[in-house]
Every structure is written in structure tokens, then in C-alpha cells.
C-alpha atoms as a PDB file:
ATOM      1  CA  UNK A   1      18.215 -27.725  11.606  1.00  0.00           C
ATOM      2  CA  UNK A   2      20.059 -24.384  10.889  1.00  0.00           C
ATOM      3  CA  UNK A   3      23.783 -24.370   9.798  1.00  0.00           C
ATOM      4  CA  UNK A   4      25.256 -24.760  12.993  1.00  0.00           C
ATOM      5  CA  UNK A   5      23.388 -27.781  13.933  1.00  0.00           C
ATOM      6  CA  UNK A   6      24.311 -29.109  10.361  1.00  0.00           C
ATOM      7  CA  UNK A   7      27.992 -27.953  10.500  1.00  0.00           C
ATOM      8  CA  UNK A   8      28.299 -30.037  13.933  1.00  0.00           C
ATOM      9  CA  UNK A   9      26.815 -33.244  12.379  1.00  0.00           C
ATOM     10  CA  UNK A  10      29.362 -33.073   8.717  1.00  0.00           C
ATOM     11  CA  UNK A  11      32.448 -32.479  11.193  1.00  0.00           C
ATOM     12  CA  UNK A  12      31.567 -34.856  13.391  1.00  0.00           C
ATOM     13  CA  UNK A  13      30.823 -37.493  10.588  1.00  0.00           C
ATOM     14  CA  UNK A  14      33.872 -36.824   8.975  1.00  0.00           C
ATOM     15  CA  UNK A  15      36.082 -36.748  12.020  1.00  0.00           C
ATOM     16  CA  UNK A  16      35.065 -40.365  12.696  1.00  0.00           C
ATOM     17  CA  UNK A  17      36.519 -41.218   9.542  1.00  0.00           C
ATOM     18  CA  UNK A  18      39.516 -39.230   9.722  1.00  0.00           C
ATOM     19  CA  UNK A  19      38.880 -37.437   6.363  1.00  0.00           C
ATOM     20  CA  UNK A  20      39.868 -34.327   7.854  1.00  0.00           C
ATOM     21  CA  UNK A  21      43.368 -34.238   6.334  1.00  0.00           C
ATOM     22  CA  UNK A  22      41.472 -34.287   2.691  1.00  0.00           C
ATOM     23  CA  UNK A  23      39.387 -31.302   3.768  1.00  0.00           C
ATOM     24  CA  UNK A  24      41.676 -27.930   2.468  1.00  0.00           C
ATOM     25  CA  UNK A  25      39.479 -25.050   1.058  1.00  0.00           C
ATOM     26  CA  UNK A  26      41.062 -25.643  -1.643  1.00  0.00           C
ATOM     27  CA  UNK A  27      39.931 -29.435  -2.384  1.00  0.00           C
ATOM     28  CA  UNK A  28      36.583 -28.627  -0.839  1.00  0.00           C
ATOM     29  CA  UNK A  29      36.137 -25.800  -3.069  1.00  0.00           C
ATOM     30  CA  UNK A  30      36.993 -28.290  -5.792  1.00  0.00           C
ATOM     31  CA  UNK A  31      34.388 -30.893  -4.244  1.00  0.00           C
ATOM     32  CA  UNK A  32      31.659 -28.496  -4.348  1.00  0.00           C
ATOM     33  CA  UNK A  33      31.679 -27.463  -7.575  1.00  0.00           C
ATOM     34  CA  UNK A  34      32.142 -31.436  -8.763  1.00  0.00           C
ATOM     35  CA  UNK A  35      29.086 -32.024  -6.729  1.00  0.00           C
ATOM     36  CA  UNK A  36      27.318 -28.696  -8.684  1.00  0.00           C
ATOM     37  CA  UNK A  37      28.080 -30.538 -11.706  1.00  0.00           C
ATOM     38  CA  UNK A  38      26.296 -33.989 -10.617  1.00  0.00           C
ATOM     39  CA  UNK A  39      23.091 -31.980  -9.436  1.00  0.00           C
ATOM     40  CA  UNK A  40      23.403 -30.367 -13.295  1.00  0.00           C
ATOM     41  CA  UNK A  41      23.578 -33.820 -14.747  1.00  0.00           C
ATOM     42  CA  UNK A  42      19.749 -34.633 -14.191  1.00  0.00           C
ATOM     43  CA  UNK A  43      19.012 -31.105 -16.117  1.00  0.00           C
ATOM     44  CA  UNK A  44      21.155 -30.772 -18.454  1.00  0.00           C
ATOM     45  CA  UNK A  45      19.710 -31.664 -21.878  1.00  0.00           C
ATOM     46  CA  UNK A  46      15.969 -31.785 -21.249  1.00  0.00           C
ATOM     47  CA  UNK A  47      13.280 -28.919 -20.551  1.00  0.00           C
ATOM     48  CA  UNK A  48      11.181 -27.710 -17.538  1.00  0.00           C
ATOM     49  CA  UNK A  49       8.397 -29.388 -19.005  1.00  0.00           C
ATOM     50  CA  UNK A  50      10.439 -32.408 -18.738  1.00  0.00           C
ATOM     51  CA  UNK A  51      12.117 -31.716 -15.331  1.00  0.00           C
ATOM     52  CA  UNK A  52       9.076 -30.979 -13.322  1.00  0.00           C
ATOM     53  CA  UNK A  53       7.761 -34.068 -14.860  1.00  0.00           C
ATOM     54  CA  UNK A  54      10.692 -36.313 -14.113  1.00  0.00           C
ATOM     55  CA  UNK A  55      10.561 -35.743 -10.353  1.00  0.00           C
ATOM     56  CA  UNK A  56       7.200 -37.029  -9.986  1.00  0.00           C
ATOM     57  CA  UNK A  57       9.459 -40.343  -9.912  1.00  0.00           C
ATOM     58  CA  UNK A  58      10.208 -40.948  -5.892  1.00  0.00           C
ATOM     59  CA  UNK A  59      13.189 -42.515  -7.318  1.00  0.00           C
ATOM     60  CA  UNK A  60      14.518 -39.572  -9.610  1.00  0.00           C
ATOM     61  CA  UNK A  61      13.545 -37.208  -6.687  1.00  0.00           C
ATOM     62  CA  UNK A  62      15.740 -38.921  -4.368  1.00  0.00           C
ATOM     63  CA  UNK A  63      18.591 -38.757  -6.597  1.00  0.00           C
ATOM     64  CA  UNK A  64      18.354 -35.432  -6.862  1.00  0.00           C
ATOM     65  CA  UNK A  65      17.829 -34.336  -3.204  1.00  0.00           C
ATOM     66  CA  UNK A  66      21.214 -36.617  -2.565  1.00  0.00           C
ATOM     67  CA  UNK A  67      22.940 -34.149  -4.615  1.00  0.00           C
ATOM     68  CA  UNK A  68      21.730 -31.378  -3.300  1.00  0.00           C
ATOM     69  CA  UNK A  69      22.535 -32.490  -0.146  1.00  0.00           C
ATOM     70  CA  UNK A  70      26.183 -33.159  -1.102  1.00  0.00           C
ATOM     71  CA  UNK A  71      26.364 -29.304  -1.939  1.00  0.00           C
ATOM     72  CA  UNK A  72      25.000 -28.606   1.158  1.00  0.00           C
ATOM     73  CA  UNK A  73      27.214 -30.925   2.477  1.00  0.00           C
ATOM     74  CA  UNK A  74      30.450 -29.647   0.925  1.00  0.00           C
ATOM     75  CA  UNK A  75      29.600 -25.902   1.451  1.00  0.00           C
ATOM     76  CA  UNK A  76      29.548 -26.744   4.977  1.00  0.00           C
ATOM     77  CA  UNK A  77      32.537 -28.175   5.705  1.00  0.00           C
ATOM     78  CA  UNK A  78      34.164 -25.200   3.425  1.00  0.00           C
ATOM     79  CA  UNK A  79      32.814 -22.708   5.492  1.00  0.00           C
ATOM     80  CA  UNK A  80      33.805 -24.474   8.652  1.00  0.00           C
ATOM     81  CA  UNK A  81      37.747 -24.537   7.155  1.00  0.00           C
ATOM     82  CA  UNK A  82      37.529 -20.871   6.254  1.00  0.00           C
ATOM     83  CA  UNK A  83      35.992 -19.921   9.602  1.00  0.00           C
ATOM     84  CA  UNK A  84      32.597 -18.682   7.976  1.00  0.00           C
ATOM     85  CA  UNK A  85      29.591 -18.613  10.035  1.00  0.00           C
ATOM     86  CA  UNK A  86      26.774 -19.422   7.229  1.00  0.00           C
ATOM     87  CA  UNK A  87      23.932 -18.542   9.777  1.00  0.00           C
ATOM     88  CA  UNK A  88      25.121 -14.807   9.773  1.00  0.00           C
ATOM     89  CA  UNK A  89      26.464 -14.932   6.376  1.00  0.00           C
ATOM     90  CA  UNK A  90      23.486 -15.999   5.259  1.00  0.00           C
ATOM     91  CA  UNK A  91      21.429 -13.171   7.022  1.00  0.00           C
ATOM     92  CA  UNK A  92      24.047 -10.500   6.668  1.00  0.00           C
ATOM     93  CA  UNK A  93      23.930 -11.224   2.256  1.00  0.00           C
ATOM     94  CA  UNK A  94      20.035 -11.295   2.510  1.00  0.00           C
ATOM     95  CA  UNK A  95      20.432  -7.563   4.097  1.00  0.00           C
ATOM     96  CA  UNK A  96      22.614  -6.644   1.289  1.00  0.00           C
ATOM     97  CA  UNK A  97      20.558  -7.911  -1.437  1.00  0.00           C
ATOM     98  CA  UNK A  98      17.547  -6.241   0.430  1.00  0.00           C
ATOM     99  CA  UNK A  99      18.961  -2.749   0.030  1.00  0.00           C
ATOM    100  CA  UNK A 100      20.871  -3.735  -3.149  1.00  0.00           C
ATOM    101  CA  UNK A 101      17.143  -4.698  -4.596  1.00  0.00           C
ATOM    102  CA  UNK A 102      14.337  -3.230  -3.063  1.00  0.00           C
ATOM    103  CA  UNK A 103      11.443  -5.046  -3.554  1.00  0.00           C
ATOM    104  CA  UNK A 104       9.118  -1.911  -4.271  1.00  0.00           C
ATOM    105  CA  UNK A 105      11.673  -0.682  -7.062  1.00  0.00           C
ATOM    106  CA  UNK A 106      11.854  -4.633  -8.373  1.00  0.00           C
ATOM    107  CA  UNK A 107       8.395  -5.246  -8.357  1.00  0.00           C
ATOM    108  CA  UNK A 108       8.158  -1.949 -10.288  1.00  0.00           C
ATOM    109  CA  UNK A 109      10.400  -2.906 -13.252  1.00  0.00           C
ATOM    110  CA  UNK A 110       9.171  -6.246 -13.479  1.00  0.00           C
ATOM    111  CA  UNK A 111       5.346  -5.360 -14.505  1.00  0.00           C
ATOM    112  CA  UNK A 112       6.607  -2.874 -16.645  1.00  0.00           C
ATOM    113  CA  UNK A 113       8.658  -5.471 -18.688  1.00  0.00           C
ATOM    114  CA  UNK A 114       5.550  -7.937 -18.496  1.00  0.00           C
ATOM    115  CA  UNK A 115       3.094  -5.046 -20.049  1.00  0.00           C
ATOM    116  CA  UNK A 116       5.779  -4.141 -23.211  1.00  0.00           C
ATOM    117  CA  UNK A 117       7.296  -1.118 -21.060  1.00  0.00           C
ATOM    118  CA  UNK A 118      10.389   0.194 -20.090  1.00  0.00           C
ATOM    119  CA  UNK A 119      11.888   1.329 -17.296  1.00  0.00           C
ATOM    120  CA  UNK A 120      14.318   4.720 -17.778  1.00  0.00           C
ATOM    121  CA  UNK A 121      17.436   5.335 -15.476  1.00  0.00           C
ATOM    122  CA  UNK A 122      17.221   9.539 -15.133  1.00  0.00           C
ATOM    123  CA  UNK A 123      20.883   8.840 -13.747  1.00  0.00           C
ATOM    124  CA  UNK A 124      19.687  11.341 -10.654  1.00  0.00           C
ATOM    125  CA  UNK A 125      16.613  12.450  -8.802  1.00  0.00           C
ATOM    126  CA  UNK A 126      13.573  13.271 -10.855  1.00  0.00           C
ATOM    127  CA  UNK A 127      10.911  15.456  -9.183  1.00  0.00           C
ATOM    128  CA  UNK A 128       8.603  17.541 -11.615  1.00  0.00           C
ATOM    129  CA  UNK A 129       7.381  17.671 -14.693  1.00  0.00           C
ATOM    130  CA  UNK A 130      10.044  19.928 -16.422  1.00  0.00           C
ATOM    131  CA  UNK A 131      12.708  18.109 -15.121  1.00  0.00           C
ATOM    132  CA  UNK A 132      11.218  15.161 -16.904  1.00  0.00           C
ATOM    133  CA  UNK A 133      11.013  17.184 -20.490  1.00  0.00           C
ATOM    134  CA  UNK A 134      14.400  18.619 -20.272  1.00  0.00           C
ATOM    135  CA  UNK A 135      15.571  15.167 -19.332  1.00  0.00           C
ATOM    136  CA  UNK A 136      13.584  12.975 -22.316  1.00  0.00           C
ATOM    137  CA  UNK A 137      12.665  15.282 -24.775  1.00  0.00           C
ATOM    138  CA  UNK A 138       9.116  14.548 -24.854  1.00  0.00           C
ATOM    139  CA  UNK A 139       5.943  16.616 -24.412  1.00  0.00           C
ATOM    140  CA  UNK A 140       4.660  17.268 -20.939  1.00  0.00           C
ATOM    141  CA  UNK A 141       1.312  15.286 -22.503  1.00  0.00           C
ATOM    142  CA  UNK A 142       3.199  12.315 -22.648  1.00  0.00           C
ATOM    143  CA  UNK A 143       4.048  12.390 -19.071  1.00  0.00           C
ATOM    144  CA  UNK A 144       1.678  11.183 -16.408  1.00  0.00           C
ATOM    145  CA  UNK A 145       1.327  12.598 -12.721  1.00  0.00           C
ATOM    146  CA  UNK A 146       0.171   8.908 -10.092  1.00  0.00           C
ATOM    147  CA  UNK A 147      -1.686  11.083  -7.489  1.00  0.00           C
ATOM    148  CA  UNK A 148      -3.465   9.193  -4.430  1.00  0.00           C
ATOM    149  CA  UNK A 149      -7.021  10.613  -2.852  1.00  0.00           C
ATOM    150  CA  UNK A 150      -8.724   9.754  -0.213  1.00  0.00           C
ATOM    151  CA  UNK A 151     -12.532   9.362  -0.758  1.00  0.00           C
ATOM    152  CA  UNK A 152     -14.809   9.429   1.976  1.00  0.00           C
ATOM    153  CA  UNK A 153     -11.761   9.692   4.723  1.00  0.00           C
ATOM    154  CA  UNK A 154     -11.611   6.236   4.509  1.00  0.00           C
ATOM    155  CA  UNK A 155     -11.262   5.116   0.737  1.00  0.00           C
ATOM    156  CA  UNK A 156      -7.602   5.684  -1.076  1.00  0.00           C
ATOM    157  CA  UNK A 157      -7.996   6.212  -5.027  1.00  0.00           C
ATOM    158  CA  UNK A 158      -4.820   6.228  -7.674  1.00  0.00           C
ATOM    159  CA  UNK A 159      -5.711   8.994  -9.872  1.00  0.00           C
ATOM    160  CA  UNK A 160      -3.387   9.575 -13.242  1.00  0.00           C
ATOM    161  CA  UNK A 161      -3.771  12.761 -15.413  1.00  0.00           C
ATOM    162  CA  UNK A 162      -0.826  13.482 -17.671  1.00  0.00           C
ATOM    163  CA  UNK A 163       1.864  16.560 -17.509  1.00  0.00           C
ATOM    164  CA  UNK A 164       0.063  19.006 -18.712  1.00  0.00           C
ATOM    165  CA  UNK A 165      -3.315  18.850 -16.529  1.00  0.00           C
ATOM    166  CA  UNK A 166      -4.504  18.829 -13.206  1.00  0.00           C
ATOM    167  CA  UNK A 167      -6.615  16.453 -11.241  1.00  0.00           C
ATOM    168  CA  UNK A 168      -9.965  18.335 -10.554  1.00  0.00           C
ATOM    169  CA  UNK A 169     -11.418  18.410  -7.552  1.00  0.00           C
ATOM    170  CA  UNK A 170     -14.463  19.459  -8.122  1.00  0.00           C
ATOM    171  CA  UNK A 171     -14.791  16.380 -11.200  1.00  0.00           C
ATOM    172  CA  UNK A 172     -13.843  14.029  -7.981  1.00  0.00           C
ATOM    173  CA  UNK A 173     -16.084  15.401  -5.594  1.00  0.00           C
ATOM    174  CA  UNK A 174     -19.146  14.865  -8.885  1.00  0.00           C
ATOM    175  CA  UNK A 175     -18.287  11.038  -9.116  1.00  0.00           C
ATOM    176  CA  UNK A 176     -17.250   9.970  -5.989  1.00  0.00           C
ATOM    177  CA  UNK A 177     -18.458  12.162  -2.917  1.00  0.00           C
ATOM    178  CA  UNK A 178     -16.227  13.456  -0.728  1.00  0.00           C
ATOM    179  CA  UNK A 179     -12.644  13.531  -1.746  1.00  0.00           C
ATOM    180  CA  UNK A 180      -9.173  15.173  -1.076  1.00  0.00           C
ATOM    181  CA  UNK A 181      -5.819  14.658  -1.985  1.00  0.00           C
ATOM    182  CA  UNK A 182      -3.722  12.370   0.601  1.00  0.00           C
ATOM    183  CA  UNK A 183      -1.208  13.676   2.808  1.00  0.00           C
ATOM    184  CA  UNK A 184       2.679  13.208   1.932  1.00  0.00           C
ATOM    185  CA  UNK A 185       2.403  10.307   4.576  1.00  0.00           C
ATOM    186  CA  UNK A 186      -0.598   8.851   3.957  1.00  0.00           C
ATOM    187  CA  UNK A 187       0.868   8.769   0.592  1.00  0.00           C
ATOM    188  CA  UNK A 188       3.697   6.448   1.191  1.00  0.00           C
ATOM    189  CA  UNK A 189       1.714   4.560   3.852  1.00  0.00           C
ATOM    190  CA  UNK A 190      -1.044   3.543   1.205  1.00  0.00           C
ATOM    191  CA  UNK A 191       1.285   2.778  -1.729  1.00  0.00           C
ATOM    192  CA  UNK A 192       4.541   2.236  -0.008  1.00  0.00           C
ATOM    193  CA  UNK A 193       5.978   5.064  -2.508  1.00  0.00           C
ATOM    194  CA  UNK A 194       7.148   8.533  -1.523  1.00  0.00           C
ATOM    195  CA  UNK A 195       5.265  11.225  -3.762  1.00  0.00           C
ATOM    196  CA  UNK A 196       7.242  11.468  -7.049  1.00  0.00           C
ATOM    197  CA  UNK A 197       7.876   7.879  -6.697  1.00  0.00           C
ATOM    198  CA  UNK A 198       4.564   6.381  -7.245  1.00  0.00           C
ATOM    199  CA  UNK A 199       4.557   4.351 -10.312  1.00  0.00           C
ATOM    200  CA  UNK A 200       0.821   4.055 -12.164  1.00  0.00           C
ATOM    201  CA  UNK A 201       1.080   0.379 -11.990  1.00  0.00           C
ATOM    202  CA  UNK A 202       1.696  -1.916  -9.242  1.00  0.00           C
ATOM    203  CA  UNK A 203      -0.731  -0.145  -6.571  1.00  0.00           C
ATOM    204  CA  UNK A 204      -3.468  -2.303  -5.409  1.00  0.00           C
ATOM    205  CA  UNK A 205      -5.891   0.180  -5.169  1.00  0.00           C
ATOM    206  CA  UNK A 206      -8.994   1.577  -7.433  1.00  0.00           C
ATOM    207  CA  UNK A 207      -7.927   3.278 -10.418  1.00  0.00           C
ATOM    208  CA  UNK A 208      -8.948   6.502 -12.442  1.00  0.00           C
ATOM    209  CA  UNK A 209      -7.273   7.705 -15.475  1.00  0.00           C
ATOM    210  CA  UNK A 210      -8.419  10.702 -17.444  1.00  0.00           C
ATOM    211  CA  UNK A 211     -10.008   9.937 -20.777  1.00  0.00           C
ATOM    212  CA  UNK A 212      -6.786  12.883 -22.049  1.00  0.00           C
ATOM    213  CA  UNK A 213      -4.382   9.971 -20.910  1.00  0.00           C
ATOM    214  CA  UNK A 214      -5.661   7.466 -23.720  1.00  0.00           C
ATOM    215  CA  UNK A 215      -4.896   9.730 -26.488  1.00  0.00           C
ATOM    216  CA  UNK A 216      -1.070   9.285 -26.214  1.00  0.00           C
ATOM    217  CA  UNK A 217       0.380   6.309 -27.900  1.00  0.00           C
ATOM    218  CA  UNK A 218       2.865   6.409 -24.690  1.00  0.00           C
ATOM    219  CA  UNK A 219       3.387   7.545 -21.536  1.00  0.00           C
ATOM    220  CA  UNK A 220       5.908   8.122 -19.261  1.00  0.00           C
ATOM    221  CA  UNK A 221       5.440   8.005 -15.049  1.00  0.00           C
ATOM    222  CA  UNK A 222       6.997   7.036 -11.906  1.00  0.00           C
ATOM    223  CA  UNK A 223       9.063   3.585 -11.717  1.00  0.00           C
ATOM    224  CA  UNK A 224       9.260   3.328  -8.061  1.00  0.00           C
ATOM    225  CA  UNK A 225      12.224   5.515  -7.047  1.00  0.00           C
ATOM    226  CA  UNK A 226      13.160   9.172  -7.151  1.00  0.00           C
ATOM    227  CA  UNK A 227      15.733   8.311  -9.815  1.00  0.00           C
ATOM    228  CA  UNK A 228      13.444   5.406 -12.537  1.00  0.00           C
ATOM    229  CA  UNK A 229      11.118   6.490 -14.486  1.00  0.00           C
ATOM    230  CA  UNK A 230       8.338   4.175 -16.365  1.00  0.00           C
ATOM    231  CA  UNK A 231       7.443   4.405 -20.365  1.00  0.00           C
ATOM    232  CA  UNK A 232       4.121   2.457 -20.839  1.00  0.00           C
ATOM    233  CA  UNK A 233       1.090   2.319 -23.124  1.00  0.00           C
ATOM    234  CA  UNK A 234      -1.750   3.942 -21.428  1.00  0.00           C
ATOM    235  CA  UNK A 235      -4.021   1.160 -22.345  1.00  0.00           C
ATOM    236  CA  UNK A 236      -2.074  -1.516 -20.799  1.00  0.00           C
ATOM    237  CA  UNK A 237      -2.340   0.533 -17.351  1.00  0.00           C
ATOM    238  CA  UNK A 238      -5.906   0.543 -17.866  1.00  0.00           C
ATOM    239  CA  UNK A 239      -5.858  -3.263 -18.573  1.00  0.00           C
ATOM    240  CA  UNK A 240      -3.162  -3.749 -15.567  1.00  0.00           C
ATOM    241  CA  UNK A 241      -4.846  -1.353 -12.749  1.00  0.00           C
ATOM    242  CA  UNK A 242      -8.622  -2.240 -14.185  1.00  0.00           C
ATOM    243  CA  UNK A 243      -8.787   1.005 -13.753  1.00  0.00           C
ATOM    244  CA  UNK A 244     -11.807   3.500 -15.022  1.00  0.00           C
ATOM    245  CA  UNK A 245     -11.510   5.715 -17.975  1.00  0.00           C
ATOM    246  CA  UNK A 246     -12.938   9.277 -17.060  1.00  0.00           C
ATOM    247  CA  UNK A 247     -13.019  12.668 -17.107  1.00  0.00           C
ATOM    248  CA  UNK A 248     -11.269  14.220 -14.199  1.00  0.00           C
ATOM    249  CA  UNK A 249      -8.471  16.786 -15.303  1.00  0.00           C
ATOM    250  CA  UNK A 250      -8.721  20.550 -15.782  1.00  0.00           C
END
């Protein structure tokens, strides 16, 4: 059933019983967050462990599906009084958190935080490798450049080098055949990152970082938006991106 279909049954079960009078926002509003507090009941003093254990019970499962029901229930009829169509509320509030939290920039952020890093607000648009010195402080070594390659025309590779370097060509070309740097588009269509964006974790692709990379005790790259930069330990991208440790810079 969507909301409509459940909005038509509540009214029409609650119409049969006359209970309409009851229903203001305001005592509905009341109702709902009563019925919140019953679902919180069955959680309130014991753990996850202890949760997810408890509604192996049928019986303790029920109970708790009743009350979430009654929320359901209750925000139903509240919407109905308020003239609230929850079917395009609900998709017009999944839009907003869409653009509010892309998933790239999210997904970003969260690895970071699992692997010990940080992610860095530049508080505007980041592009280059001076504006990321001026901005921080630190030495251009300490910054890595996420570069994409495409090996053999049909093969994308992640390459990371830090500020100061270049990926070489010719160092590609020795280990891996054929190999040239990927188009703007290609870019974003292989990583789902614009260039400048591209964070060095987070990119399901294989992984080279140059051996200079592992001498810093940090590093500091994309974080999956013109405006977020990443501070990681090198080694943990390594770990992360199983990525190989070479020599590829000039």
C-alpha cells in the first residue's frame, strides 16, 4: 500500500467510529509522539546486542510492529487534518536530502573517518596545488594529486603522486603498456568525481601510489567536492585502495 491507500483505510476506520471530533492536529500531534514513546519503551534500557536478540521472540516482534504501526497510524491521520500529501512529501524531502547530502561527498567523509582521517572544509573552491598551501600551510609534499589513466584504452587506473611531482608517463607506459591520462569526462564517468574532486579513497578501481607518497606521515587530497579536502595517512590509502606501492613520479 502507499500513503494514500493507507490514509483511505485510517479515515475510513475512524469515521465508523465517529472519532473524528478527537482528531485536531493538535491532539494528533500529541498522539504521535505518545505512541513514539511506547515504540521507545521496548529500547530503552537495554543494548543492540540485546534488542536484535529480543525480537527473535514472534511475540516481542509483534509488539513492536503494533507500535510502529500506531505511528504510522497517527502520522496519517495528522497529515490528512493538515492537508499533507505524504506520497509527495515523502518524495519531495528525499530530493532535498539528495542534494542536501550527496552521496559521492557522504560516502567520501565517511571512509575518511573510518581510516583515522579528516575531512577539511576550504570554505570555497579548491583547484591547485598552491591554492591548497596558501590555504593549510603545509608543504606541497604533503599534498597528493588522484589522477585517473586509462591503460590499454580499455583499463582505468587511480594514480596518486603528491604536490610536488608529476605522474610519469613514460614510468606508466614501463609497467603497464599502453597508457594515457583520461579525458575530463571520462574522468567523472569512471569515478563519478569531476577532476579536482577525486578523493584517493573510495574509487573502485586499481591503485598506484608513488613510493615518494609513503614518506609523509600525512597527506592531504580530494574529499569529493570542489570545496572538501581529505587529510589521511598514506598507508591507510594503501591498505584501503590495496593499492601498489611504486615508482611512477618525475
Amino acid at each position: 500500500m502507499n500513503f494514500k491507500e493507507i490514509e483511505k483505510k485510517v479515515v475510513q476506520f475512524r469515521d465508523e467510529r465517529f472519532w473524528g471530533k478527537y482528531h485536531t492536529p493538535k491532539n494528533l500531534a500529541i498522539s504521535l509522539a505518545v505512541e513514539v514513546g511506547e515504540l521507545l519503551e521496548h529500547f530503552q534500557w537495554d543494548t543492540n546486542e540485546e534488542i536484535l536478540q529480543s525480537i527473535k521472540d514472534p511475540k516481542k516482534k509483534e509488539e513492536i510492529a503494533d507500535e510502529i504501526a500506531d505511528v504510522i497510524i497517527y502520522l496519517t491521520l495528522l497529515a490528512h487534518e493538515l492537508g499533507i500529501d505524504l506520497d509527495e512529501a515523502l518524495t519531495r524531502k528525499l530530493k532535498k536530502n539528495e542534494e542536501k547530502y550527496p552521496a559521492k561527498v557522504v560516502r567520501v567523509e565517511e571512509i575518511v573517518k573510518e581510516l583515522g582521517g579528516e575531512i577539511i572544509d576550504a570554505k570555497g573552491e579548491v583547484k591547485s596545488v598552491s591554492q591548497v598551501v596558501e590555504l593549510l600551510g603545509v608543504k606541497p609534499e604533503n599534498i597528493i594529486k588522484s589522477l585517473v589513466f586509462i591503460v590499454n584504452e580499455s583499463e582505468p587506473l587511480l594514480v596518486i603522486v603528491d604536490g610536488k611531482s608529476k605522474a610519469s608517463l613514460e614510468k606508466l607506459k614501463n609497467i603497464f603498456g599502453n597508457v594515457r591520462m583520461a579525458k575530463p569526462k571520462e574522468v567523472e564517468e569512471i569515478t563519478g568525481y569531476k577532476i579536482g574532486e577525486v578523493p584517493p579513497v573510495g574509487i573502485p578501481i586499481k591503485t598506484v601510489v608513488d613510493k615518494k607518497v609513503l614518506e609523509k606521515e600525512f597527506v592531504i587530497g580530494g574529499g569529493g567536492s570542489i570545496t572538501r579536502l581529505s587529510k589521511l595517512s598514506p598507508r591507510k590509502i594503501v591498505e584501503f585502495q590495496k593499492a601498489e606501492v611504486l615508482d611512477v613520479s618525475e
